[in-house]
Protein backbone atom coordinates (compact mmCIF):
# COMPACT_ATOMS: atom_id res chain seq x y z
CA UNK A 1 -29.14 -1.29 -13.37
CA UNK A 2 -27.85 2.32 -12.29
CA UNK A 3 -25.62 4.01 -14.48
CA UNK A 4 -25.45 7.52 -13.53
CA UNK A 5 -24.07 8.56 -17.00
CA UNK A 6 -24.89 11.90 -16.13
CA UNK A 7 -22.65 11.88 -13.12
CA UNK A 8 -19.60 13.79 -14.71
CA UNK A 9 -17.54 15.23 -12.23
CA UNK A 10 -14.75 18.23 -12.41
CA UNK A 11 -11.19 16.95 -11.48
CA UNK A 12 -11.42 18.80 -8.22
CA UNK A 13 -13.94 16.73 -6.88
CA UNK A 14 -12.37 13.63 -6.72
CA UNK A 15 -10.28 13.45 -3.28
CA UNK A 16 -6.55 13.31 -3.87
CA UNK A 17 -6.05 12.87 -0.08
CA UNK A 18 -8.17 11.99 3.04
CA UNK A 19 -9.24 15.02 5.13
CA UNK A 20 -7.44 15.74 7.96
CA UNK A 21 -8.44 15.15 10.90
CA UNK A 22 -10.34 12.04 9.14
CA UNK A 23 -13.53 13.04 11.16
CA UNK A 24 -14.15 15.81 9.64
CA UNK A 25 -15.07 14.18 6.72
CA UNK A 26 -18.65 14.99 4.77
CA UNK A 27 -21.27 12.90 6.11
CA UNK A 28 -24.62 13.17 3.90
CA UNK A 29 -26.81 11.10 6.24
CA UNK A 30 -29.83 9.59 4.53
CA UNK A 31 -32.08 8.32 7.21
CA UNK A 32 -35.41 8.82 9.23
CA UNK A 33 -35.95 10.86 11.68
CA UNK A 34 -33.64 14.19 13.54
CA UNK A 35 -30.62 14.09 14.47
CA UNK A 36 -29.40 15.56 17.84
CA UNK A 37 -26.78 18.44 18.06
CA UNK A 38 -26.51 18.36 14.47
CA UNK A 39 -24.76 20.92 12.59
CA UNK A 40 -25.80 21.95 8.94
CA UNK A 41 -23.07 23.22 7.20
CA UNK A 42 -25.02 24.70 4.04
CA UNK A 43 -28.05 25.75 5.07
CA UNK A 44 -28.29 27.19 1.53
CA UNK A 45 -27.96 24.33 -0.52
CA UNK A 46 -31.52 22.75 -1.05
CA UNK A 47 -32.91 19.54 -3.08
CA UNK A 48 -36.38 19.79 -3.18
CA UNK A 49 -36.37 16.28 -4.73
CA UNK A 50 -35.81 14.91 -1.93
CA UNK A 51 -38.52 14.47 1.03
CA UNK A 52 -37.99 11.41 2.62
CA UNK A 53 -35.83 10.07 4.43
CA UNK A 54 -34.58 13.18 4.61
CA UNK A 55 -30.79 14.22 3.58
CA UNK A 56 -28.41 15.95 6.10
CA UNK A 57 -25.27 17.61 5.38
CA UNK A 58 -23.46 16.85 8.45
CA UNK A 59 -19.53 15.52 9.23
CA UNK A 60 -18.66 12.07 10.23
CA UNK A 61 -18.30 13.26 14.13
CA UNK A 62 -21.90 13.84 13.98
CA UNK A 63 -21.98 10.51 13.64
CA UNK A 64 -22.94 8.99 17.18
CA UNK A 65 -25.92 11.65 17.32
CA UNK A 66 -27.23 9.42 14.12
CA UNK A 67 -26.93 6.15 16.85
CA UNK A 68 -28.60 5.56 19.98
CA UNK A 69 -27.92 3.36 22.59
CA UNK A 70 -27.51 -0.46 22.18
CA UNK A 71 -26.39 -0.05 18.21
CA UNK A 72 -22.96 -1.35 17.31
CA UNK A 73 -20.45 -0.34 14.97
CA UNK A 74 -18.83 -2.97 12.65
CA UNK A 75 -15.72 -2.14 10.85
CA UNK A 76 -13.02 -4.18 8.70
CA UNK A 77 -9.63 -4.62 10.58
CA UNK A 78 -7.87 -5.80 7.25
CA UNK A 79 -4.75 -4.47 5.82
CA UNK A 80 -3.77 -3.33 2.93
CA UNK A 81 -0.65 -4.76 1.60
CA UNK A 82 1.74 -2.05 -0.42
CA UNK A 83 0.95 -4.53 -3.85
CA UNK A 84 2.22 -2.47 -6.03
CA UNK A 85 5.78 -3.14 -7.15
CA UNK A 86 8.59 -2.46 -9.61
CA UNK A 87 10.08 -6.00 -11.15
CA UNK A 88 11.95 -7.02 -14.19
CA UNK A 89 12.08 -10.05 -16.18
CA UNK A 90 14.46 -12.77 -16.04
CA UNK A 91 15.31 -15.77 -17.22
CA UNK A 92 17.55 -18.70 -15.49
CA UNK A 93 20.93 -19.39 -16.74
CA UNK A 94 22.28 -23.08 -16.09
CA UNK A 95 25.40 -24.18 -15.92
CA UNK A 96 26.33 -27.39 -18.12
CA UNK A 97 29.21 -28.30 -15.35
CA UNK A 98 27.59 -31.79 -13.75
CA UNK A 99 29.94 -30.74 -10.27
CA UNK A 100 28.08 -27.45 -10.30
CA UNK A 101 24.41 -28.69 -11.07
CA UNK A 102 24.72 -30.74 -8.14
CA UNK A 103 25.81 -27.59 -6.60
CA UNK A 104 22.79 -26.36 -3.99
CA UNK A 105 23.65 -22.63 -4.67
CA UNK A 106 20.43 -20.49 -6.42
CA UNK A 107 20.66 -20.65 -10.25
CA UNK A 108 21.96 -17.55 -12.08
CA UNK A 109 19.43 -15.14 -13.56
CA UNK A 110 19.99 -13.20 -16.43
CA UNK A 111 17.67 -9.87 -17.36
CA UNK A 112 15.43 -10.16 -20.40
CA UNK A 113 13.81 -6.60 -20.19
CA UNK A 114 15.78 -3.29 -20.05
CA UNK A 115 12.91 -1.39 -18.99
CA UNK A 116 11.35 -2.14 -15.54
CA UNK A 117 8.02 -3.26 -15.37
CA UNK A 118 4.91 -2.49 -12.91
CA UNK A 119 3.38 -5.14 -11.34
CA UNK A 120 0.46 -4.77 -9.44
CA UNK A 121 -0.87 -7.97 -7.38
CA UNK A 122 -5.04 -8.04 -7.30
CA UNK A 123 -5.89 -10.82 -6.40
CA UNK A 124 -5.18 -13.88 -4.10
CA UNK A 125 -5.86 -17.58 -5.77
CA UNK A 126 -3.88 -19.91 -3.95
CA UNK A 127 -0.99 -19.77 -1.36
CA UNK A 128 1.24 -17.56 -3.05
CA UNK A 129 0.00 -17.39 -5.77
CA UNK A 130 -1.84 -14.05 -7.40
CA UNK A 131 -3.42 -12.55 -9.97
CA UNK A 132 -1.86 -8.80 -11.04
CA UNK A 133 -2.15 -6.66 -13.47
CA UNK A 134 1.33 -5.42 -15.60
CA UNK A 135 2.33 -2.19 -16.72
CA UNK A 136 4.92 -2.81 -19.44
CA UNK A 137 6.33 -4.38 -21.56
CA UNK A 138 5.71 -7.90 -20.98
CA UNK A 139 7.03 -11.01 -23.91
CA UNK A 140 5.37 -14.17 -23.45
CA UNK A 141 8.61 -16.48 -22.99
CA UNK A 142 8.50 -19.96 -23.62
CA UNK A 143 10.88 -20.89 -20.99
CA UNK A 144 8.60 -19.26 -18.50
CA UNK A 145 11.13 -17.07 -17.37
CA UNK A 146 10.65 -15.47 -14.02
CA UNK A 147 9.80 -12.02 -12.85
CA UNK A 148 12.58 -10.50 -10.17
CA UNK A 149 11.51 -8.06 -7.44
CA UNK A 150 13.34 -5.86 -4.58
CA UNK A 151 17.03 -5.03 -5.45
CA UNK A 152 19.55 -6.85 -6.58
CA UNK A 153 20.79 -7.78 -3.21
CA UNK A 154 17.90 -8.92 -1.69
CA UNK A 155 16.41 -10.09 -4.46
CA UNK A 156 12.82 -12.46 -4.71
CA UNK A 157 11.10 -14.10 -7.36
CA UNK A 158 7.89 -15.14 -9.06
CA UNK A 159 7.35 -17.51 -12.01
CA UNK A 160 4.76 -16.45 -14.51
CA UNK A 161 2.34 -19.67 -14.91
CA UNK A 162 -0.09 -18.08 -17.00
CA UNK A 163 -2.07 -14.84 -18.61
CA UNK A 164 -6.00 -15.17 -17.66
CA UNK A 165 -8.78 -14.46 -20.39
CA UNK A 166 -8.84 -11.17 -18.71
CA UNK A 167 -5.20 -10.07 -19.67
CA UNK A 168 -4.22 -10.29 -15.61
CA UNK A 169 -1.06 -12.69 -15.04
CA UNK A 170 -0.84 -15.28 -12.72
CA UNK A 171 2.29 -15.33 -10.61
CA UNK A 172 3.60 -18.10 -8.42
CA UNK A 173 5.74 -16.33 -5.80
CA UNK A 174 9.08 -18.62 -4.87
CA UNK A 175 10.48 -19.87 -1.82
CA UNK A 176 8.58 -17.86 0.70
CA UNK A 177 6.31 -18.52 3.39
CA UNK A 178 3.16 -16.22 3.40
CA UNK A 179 4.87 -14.16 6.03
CA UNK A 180 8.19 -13.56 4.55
CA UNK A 181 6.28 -12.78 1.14
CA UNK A 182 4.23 -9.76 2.63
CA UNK A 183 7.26 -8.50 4.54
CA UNK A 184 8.72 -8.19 2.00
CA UNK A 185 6.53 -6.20 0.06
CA UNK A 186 6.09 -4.14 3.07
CA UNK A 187 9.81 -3.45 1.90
CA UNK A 188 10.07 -3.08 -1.94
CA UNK A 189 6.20 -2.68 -2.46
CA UNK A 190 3.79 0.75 -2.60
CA UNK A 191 -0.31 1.63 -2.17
CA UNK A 192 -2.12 0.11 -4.93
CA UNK A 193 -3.94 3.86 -5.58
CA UNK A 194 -6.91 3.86 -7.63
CA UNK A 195 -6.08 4.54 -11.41
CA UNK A 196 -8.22 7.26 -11.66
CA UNK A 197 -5.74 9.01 -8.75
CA UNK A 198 -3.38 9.23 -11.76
CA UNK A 199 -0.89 9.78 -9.47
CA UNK A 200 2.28 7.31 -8.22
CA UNK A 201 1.64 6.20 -4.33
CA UNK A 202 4.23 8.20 -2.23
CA UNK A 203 5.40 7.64 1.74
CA UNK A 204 2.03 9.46 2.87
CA UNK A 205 0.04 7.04 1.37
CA UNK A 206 1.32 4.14 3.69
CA UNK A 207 -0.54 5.71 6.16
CA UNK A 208 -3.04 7.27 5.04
CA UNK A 209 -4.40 4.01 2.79
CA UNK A 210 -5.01 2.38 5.92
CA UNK A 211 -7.69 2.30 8.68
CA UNK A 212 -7.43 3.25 12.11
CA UNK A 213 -8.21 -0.79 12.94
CA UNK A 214 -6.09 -2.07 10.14
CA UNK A 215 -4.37 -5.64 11.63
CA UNK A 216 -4.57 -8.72 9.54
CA UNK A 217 -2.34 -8.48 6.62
CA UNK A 218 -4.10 -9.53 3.56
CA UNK A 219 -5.81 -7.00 1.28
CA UNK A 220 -5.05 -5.58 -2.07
CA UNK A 221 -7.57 -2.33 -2.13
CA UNK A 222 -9.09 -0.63 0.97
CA UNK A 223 -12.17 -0.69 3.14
CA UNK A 224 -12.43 3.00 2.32
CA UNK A 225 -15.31 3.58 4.32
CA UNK A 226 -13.45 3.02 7.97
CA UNK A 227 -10.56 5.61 6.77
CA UNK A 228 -13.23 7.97 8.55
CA UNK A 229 -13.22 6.29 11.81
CA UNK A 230 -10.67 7.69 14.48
CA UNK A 231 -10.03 7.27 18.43
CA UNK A 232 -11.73 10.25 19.79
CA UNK A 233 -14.94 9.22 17.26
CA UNK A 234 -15.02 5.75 18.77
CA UNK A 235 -14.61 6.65 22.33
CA UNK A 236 -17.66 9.33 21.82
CA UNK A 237 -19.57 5.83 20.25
CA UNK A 238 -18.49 3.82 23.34
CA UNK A 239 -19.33 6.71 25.81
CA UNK A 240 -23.32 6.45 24.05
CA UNK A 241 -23.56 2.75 24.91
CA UNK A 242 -22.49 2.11 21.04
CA UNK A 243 -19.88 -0.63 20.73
CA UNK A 244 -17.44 -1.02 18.33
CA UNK A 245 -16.61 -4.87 16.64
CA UNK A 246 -14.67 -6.27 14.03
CA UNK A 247 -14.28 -8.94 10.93
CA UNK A 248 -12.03 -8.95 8.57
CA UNK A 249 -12.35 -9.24 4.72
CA UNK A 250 -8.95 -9.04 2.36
CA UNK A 251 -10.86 -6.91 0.12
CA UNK A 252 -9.64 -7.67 -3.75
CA UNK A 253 -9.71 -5.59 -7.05
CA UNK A 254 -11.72 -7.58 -8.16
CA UNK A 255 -14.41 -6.17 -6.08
CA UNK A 256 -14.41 -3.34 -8.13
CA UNK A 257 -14.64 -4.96 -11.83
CA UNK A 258 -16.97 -2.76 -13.80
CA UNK A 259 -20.52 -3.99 -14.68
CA UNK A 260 -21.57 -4.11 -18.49
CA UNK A 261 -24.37 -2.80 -18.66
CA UNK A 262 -26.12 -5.55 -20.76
CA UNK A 263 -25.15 -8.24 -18.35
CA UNK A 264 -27.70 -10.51 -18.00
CA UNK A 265 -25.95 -12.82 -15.11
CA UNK A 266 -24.85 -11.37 -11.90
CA UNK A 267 -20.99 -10.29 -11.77
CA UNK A 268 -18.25 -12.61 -11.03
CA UNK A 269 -16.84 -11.20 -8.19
CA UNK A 270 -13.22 -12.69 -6.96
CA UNK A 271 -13.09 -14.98 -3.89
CA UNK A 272 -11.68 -13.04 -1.03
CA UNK A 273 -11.23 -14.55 2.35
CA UNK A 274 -12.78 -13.55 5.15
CA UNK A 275 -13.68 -14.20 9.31
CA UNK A 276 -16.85 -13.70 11.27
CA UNK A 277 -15.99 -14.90 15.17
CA UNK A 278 -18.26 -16.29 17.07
CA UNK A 279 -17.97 -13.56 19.53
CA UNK A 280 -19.09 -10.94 16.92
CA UNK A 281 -21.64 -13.23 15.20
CA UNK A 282 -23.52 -13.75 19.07
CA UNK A 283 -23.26 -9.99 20.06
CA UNK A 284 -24.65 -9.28 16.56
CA UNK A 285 -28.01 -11.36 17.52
CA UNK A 286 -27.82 -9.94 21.04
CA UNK A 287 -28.20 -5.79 19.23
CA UNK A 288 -30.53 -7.35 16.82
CA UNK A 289 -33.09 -9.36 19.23
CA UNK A 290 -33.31 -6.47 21.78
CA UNK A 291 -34.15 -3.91 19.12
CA UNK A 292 -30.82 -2.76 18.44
CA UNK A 293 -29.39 -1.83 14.90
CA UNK A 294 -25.67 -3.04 13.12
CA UNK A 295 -24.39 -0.55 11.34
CA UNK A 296 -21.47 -1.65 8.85
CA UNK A 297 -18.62 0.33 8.37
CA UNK A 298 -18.39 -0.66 4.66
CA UNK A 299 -19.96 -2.62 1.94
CA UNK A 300 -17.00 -5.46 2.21
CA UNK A 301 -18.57 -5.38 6.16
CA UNK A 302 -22.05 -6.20 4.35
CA UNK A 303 -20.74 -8.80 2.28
CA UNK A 304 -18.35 -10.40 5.44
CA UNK A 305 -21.77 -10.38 7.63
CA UNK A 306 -24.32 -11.49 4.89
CA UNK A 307 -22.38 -14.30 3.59
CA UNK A 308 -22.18 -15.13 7.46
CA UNK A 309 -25.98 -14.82 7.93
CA UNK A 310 -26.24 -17.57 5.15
CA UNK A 311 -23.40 -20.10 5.25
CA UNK A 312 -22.53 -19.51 9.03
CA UNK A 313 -22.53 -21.89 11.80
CA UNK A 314 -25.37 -22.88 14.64
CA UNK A 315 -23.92 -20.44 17.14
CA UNK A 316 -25.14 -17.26 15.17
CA UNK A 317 -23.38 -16.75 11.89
CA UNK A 318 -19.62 -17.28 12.94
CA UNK A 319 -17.55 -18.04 9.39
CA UNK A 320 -14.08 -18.26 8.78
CA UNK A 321 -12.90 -18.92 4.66
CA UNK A 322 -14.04 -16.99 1.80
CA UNK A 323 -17.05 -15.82 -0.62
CA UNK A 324 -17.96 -14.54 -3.83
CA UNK A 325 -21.11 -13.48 -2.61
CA UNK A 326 -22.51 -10.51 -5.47
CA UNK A 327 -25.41 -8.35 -3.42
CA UNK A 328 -27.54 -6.68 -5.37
CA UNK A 329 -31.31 -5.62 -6.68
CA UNK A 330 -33.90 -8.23 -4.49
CA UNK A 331 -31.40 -9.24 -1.85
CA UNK A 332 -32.60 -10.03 1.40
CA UNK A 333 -30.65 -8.79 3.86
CA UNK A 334 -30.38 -10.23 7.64
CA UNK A 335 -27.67 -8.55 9.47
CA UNK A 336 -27.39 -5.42 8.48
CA UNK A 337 -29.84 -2.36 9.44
CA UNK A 338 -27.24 0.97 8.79
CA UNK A 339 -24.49 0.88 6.04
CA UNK A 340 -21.66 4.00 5.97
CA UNK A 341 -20.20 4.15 2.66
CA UNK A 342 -17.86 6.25 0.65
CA UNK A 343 -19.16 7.45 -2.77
CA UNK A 344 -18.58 4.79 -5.45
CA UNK A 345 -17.67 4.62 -9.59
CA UNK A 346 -20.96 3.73 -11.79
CA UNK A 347 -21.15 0.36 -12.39
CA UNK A 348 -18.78 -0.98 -9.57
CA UNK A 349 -20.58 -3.75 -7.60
CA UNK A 350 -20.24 -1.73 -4.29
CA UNK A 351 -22.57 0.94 -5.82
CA UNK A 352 -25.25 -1.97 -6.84
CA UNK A 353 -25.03 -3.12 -3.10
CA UNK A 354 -25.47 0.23 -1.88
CA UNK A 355 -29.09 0.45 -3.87
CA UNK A 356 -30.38 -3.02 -3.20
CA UNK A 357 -29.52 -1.82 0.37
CA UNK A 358 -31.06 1.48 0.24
CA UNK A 359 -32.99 1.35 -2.45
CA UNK A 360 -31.63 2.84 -6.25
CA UNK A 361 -34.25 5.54 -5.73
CA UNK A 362 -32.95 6.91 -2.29
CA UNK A 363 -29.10 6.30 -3.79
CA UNK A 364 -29.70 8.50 -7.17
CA UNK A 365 -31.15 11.34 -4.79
CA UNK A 366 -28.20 10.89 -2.84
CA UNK A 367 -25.63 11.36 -5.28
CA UNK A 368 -27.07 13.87 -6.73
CA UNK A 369 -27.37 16.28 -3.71
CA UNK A 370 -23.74 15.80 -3.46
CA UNK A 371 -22.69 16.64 -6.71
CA UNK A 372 -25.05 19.78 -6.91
CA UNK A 373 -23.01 20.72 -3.17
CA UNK A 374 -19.89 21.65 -3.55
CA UNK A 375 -18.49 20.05 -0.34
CA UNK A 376 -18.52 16.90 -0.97
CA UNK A 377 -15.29 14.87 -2.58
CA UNK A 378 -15.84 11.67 -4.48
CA UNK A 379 -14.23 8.24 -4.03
CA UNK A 380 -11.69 6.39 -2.46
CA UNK A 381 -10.24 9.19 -0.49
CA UNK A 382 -13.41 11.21 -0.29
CA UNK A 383 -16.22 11.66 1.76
CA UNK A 384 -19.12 8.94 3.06
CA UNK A 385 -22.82 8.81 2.87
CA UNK A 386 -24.90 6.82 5.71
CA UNK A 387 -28.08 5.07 4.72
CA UNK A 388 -30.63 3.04 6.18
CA UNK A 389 -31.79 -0.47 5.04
CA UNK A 390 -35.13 0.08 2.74
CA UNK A 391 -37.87 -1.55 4.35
């Protein structure tokens, strides 16, 4: 497995904030063949490691000169819900009066903890019901004793039903459809950020956490990759003959669990729900069968399209539910010919997709052009590679 222990990196190098504008972004493209109108910003910097394919140190509007006509573009239109919230706990107070237990009116809470907790939701398991880590601290209560969010006045609620092997608690939210519940996070909620940010999610990030395509309410981290992608970049695409198409994928936390490195079983990675339409499954085979390639915006695009390939209906690969599908070393891949990713932690499971995609080979070289180049910025809000499926 790849561990890139070596791969220390000063603080400045990890990307505090997207570039602006977004397509301007560092590209290092790692595939075959030249480029057109390309621009090399550092002719000076040189790895003499690497011979082929051959790395270019380019920006992500370079991009549709790395295309040609009849390729399409497949990004993730998910959203990323603000899951990270401030909440206290509470416990129910009822009244003894037999008039006033009849009584309809919500129960009385009472607060157990003087300091406020951080609650940060990770994972979906059920309807409305998620796993999240807390900052804090947390009693176990016997009474299971509730866990108040928003303000006082507009208060809502989540009953603790239990604390996982892995220390995250599972929270039942209360008397709230699935659309009320994420508007109102979308009120009292912030950006999950990245720990290793180390920094608190401020008004910016709303935006800025998000894609350019982001619709379908439903993630907890981001599709980092398609942070890159902006109007003018996909109306140069569309003017090329490239078109532009869309799943969606709630991506999880749990996506990004660490990898021991003595595992000897593949990594449990969380269920996450996810669509493939008909529509994009069929014009998928269409670019494929007449010698087009699919480039995925993303390695949660990958997994959305690969589980697909596998589980998907008749008609082409159309799938609409969830998967747990872990991609790495000796997957076969079907749908997927280019794959534009951001720079990834050792030992997250995007990273092990990346080299069974491109090979671990072509990703070490990679990664460490970049960090001998000063331009490039690391990780969620940094800058994105491009490679080519390894033949």
């Amino acid at each position: 497995m790849i561990r890139f222990d070596d791969f220390l990196l000063p603080k400045a190098r990890i990307a505090t904030r997207p570039k602006e504008p977004r397509e301007q972004a560092n590209l290092l493209a790692c595939v075959e063949g030249e480029p057109q109108n390309t621009r090399i910003q550092n002719p000076r910097v040189q790895n003499p490691c690497i011979q082929n394919p051959r790395i270019q140190d380019l920006r992500v509007q370079d991009l549709p000169s790395l295309l040609k006509q009849g390729d399409v573009l497949v990004a993730n239109d998910t959203k990323v819900l603000p899951a990270r919230l401030s909440a206290k706990l509470v416990a129910e107070q009822k009244n003894s009066n037999s008039e006033a237990a009849l009584d309809s009116t919500p129960l009385e809470v009472t607060p157990l903890e003087v300091t406020p907790l951080e609650v940060t939701l990770a994972e979906k398991v059920a309807p409305n019901v998620f796993r999240a880590f807390v900052k804090g601290k947390l009693r176990d209560h016997r009474d299971h004793s509730r866990l108040q969010f928003g303000s006082d006045a507009h208060p809502f609620f989540a009953r603790m039903e239990a604390r996982d092997s892995d220390g995250l608690l599972r929270l039942k939210f209360e008397n709230l459809s699935e659309e009320e519940l994420y508007d109102r996070l979308e009120s009292a909620g912030a950006m999950p950020l990245p720990p290793y940010l180390k920094r608190r999610s401020d008004a910016q990030d709303k935006h800025d956490y998000q894609t350019l395509f982001a619709r379908h309410r439903g993630a907890f981290a981001a599709p980092t990759a398609g942070r890159h992608l902006t109007p003018s970049l996909i109306a140069a695409l569309k003017r090329k003959g490239i078109e532009t198409l869309f799943v969606t994928l709630h991506v999880s936390f749990g996506s990004f669990r660490p990898v021991r490195d003595d595992a000897r079983t593949p990594p449990r990675m969380a269920r996450e729900a996810f669509a493939v339409s008909k529509e994009v499954a069929a014009r998928i085979q269409t670019c494929r069968q007449g010698g087009g390639r699919v480039l995925a915006v993303g390695t949660t695009v990958v997994r959305a399209l690969e589980t697909a390939a596998l589980y998907g209906d008749d008609a082409g690969g159309a799938f609409c539910g969830e998967t747990s599908l872990f991609i790495g070393e000796g997957f076969r891949f079907q749908s997927c010919d280019l794959l534009l990713t951001n720079f990834h932690q050792a030992r997250a499971t995007p990273l092990l997709l990346t080299c069974a995609f491109a090979s671990e080979e072509t990703v070490r070289r990679a990664y460490a052009h970049a960090r001998a180049c000063e331009r490039y910025r690391f990780f969620s809000y940094g800058d994105v590679c491009l490679f080519a499926r390894r033949k």
